[in-house]
Every structure is written in C-alpha cells, then in structure tokens.
C-alpha atoms as a PDB file:
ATOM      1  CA  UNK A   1     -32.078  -4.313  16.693  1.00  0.00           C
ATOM      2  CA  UNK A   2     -31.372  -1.595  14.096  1.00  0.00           C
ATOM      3  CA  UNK A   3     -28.515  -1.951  11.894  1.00  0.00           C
ATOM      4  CA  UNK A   4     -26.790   1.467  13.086  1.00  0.00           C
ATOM      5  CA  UNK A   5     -27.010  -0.213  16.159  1.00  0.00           C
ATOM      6  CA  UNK A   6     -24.852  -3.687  15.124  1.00  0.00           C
ATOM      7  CA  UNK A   7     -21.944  -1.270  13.690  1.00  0.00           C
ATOM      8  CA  UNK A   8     -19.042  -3.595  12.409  1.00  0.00           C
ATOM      9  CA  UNK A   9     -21.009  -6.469  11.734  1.00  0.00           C
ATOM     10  CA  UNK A  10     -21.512  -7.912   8.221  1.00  0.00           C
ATOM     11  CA  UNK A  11     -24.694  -8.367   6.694  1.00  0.00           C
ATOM     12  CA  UNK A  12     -27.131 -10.751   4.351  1.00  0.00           C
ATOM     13  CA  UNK A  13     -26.476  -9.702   0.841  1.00  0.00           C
ATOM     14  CA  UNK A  14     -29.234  -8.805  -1.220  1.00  0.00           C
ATOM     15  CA  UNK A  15     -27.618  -7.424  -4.843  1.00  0.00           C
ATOM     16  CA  UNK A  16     -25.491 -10.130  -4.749  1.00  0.00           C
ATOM     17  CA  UNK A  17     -24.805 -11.121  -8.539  1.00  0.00           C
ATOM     18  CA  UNK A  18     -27.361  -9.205 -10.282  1.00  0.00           C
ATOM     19  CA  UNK A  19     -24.503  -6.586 -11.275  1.00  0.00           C
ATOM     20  CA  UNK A  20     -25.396  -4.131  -8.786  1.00  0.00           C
ATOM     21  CA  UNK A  21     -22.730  -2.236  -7.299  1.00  0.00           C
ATOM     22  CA  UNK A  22     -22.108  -1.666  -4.050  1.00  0.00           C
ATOM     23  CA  UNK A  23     -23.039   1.703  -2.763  1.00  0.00           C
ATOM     24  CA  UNK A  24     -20.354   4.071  -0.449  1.00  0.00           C
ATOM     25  CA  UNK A  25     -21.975   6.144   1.409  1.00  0.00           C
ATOM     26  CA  UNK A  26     -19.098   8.145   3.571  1.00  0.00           C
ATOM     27  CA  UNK A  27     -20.415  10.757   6.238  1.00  0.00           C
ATOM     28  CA  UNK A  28     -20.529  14.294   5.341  1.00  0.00           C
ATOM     29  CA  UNK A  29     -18.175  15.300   8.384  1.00  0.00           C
ATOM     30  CA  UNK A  30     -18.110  18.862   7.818  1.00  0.00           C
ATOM     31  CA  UNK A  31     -15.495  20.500   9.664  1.00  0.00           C
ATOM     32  CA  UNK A  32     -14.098  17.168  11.051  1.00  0.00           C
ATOM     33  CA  UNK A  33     -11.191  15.071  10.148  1.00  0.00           C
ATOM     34  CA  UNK A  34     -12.919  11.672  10.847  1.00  0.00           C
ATOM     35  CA  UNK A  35     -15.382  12.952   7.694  1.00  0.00           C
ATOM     36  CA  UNK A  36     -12.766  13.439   5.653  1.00  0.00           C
ATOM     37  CA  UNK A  37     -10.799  10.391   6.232  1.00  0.00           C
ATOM     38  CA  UNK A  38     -14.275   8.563   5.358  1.00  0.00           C
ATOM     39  CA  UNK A  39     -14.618  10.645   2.262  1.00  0.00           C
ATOM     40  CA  UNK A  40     -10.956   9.744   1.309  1.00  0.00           C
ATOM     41  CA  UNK A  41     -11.134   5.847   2.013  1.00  0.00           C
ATOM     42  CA  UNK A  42     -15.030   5.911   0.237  1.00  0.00           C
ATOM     43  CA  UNK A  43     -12.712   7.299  -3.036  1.00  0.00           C
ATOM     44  CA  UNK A  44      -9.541   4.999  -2.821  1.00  0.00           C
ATOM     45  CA  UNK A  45     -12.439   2.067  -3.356  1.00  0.00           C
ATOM     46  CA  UNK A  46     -14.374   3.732  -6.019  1.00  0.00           C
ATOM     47  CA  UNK A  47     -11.982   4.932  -7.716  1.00  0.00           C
ATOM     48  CA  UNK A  48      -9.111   2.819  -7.297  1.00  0.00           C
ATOM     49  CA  UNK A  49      -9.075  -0.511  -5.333  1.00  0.00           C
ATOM     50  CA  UNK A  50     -12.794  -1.871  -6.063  1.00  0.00           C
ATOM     51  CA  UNK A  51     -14.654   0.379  -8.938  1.00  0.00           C
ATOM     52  CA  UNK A  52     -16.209  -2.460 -10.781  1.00  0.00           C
ATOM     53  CA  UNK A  53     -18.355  -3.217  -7.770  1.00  0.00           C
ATOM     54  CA  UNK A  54     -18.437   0.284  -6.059  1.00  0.00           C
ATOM     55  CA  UNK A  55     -19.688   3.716  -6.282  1.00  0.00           C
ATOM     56  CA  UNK A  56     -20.479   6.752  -3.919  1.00  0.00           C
ATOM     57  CA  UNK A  57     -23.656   9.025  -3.614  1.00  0.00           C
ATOM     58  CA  UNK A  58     -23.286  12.493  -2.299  1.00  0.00           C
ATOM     59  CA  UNK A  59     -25.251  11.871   1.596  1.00  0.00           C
ATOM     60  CA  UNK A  60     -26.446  15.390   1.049  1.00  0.00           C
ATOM     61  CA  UNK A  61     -28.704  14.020  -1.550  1.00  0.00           C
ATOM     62  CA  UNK A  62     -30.286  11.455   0.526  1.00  0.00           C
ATOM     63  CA  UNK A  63     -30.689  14.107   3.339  1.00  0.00           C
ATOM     64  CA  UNK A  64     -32.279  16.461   0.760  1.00  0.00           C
ATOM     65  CA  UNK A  65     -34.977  13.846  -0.441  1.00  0.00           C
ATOM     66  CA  UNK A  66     -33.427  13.523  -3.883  1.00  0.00           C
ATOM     67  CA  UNK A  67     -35.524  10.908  -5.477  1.00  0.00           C
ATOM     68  CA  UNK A  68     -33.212   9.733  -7.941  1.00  0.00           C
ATOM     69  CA  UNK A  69     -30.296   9.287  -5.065  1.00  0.00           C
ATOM     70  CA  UNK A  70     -32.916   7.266  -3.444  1.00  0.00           C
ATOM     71  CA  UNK A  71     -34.099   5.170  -5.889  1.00  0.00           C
ATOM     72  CA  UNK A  72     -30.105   3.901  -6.526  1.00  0.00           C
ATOM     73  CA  UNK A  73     -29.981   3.369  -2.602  1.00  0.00           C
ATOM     74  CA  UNK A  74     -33.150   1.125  -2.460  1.00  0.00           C
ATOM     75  CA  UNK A  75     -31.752  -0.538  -5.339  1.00  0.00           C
ATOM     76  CA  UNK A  76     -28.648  -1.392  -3.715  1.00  0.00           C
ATOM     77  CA  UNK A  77     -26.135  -2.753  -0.762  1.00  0.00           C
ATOM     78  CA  UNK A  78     -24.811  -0.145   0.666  1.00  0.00           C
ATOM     79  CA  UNK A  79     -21.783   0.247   3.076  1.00  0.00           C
ATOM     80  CA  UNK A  80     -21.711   3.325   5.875  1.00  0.00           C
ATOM     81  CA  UNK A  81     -18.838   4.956   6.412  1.00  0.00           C
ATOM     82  CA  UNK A  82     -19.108   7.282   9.150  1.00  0.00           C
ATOM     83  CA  UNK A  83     -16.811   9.312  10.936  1.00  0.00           C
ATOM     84  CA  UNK A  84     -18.394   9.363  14.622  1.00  0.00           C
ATOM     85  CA  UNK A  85     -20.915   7.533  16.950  1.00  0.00           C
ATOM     86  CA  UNK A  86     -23.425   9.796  15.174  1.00  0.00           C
ATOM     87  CA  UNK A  87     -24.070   7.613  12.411  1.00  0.00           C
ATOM     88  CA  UNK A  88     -25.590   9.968  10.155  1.00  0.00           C
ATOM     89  CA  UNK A  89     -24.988   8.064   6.869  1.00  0.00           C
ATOM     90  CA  UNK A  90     -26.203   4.373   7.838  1.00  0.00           C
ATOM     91  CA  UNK A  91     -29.302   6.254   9.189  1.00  0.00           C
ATOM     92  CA  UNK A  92     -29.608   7.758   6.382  1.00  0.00           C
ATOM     93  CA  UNK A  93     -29.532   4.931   4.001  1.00  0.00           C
ATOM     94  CA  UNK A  94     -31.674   2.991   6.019  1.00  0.00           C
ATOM     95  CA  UNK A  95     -34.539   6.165   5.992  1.00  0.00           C
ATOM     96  CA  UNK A  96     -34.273   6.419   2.670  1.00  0.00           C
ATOM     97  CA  UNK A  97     -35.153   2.578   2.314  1.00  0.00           C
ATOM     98  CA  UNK A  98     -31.574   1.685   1.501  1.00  0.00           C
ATOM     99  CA  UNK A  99     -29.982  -1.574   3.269  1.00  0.00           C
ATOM    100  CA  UNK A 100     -26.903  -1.297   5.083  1.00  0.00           C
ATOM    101  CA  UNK A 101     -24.920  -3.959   4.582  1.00  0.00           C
ATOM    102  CA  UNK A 102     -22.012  -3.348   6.737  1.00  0.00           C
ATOM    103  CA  UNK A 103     -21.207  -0.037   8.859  1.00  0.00           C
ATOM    104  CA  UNK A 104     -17.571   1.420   9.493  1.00  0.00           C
ATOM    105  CA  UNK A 105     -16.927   3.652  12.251  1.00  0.00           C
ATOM    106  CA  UNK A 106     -13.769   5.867  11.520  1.00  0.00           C
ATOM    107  CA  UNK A 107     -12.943   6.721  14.878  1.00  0.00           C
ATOM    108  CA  UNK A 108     -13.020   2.629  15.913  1.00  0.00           C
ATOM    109  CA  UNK A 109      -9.722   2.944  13.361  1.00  0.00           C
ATOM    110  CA  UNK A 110      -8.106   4.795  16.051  1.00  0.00           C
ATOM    111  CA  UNK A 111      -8.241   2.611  18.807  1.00  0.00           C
ATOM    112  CA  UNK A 112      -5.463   0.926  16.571  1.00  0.00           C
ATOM    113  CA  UNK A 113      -3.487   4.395  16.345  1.00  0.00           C
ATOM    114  CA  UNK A 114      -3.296   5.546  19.540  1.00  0.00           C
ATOM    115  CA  UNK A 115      -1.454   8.507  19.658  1.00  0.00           C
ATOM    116  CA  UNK A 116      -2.155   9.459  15.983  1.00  0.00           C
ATOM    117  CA  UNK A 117      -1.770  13.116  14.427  1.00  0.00           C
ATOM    118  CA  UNK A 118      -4.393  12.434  11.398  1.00  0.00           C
ATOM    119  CA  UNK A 119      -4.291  16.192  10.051  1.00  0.00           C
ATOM    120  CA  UNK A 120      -7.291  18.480   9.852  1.00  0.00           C
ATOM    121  CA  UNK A 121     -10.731  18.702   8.777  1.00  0.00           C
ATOM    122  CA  UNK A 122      -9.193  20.111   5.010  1.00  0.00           C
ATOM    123  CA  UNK A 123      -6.068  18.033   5.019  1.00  0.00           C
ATOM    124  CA  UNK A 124      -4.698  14.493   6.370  1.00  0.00           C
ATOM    125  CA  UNK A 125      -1.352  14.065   7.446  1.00  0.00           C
ATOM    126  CA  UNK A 126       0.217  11.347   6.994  1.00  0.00           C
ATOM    127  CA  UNK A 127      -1.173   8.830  10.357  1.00  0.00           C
ATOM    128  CA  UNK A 128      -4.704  10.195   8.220  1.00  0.00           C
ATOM    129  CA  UNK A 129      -3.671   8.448   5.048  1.00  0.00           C
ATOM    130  CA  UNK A 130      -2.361   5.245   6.781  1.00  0.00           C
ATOM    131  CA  UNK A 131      -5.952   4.798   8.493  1.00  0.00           C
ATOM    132  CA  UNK A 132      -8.189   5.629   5.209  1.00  0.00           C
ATOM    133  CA  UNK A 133      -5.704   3.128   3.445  1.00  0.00           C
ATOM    134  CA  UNK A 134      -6.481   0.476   6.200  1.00  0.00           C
ATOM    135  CA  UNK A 135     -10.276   1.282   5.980  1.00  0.00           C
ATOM    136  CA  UNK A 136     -10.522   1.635   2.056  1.00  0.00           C
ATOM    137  CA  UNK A 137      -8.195  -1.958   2.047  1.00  0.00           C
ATOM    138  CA  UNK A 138     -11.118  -3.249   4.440  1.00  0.00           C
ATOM    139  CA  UNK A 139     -13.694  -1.989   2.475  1.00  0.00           C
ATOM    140  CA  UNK A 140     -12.296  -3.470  -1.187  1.00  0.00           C
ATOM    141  CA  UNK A 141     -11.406  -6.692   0.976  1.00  0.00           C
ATOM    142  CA  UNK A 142     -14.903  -7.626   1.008  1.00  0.00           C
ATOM    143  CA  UNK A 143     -16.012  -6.461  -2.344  1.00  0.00           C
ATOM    144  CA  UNK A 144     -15.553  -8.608  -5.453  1.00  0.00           C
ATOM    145  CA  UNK A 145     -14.671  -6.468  -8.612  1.00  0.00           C
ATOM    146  CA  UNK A 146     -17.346  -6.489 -11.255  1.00  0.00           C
ATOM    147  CA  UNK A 147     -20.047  -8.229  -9.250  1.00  0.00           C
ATOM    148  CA  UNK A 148     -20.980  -6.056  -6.295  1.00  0.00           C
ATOM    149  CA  UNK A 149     -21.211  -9.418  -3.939  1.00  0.00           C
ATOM    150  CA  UNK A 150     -20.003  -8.445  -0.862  1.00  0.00           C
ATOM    151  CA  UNK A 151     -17.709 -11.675   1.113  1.00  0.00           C
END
C-alpha cells in the first residue's frame, strides 16, 4: 500500500533524535482555498507553534527537480499537507525519495465544519482560520520542539 494511499495514519519515524526537523510540505493549491488553508496551517507550525522541529520547502521545487530541495526531503520526515484527494504534495515527497510520515487532507477538516464559509483562494474568512488553527494545533501536537521526533 502506498503511503498517499493510508492518508491520516501516522508513521515509523526515521529522523527521530538526530536533530532533523520535520519537513511541511503544504500543497500548492493554486486558485483554491483548501491550498491556502494548508499553506496557512504549514506557517502557524513553522513559524509559530513548532519551529524548533519544523520547516517548509516550496513543493514547486520538488516538482521542478531542484536537487538541493531534494536532498533536504530525503534527509528528512516529512508531513503532507494537502488540500484535496489529489495528493500532489505526499506524492511528491515520496518521488523525490522523501518519506511521508503522516498525510493531512484539508478538506477531511470539513467534515467537522459542515456548513463552513472558509473565504477564497486569496483570503480566509474567519471558519478558514478556525480550521488551519485546528490543523496547524494537530500538526505541532505531534511534533516535539527542538528534536524533530514526531509522537
């Protein structure tokens, strides 16, 4: 079974305490809300609720072939965030040679919110900030600052 395939499930940890940091890797989303509520809740971790064991790298990079960006992701755990059933960025890390550790579906988030007005592709109103708060609290949940190990 591919690991886009077991989305939500939690993985075997391989950087766990060598000082690694997680990698974020939110979906590009272009035009779509669900992208930018993954690109929102990706930042409230890395730069706010878990940045001793987290960082982001741009997806376009991987996509691109950018052998630096893929060096880091075979380096590293790395945690999807994608917006739809597409999956582009945990099948992304994993052709790069990256290991996806865990993989969040934004629009699972709204089976919770039924009903919810989460903005536009540009801007999230405010049932968009409550869900990338409840992902990003998720995602920082299972990361433990300064060590990259993943609960």
């Amino acid at each position: 079974m591919e690991n886009h395939e077991r989305v939500g499930k939690d993985y075997e940890v391989t950087a766990e305490g060598n000082g690694t940091k997680v990698i974020l890797m939110p979906c590009s989303g272009i035009g779509k809300v669900h992208g930018l509520i993954a690109r929102e809740a990706t930042y409230a971790v890395t730069d706010g609720l878990a940045p001793e064991g987290s960082e982001t790298l741009c997806l376009a990079l991987l996509v691109s072939g950018d052998e630096e960006a893929q060096a880091k992701i075979r380096k590293a755990d790395c945690i999807a965030i994608d917006g739809c059933p597409k999956l582009c960025a945990a099948k992304n890390v994993e052709m790069a040679g990256g290991k996806v550790i865990r993989s969040i579906r934004v629009v699972d988030a709204f089976k919770d919110h039924r009903g919810a007005e989460p903005g536009t592709a540009t801007t999230l109103a405010d049932d968009g900030w409550t869900i990338a708060r409840e992902i990003a609290a998720d995602i920082a949940g299972c990361i433990c600052a300064g060590t990259g190990e993943v609960k």
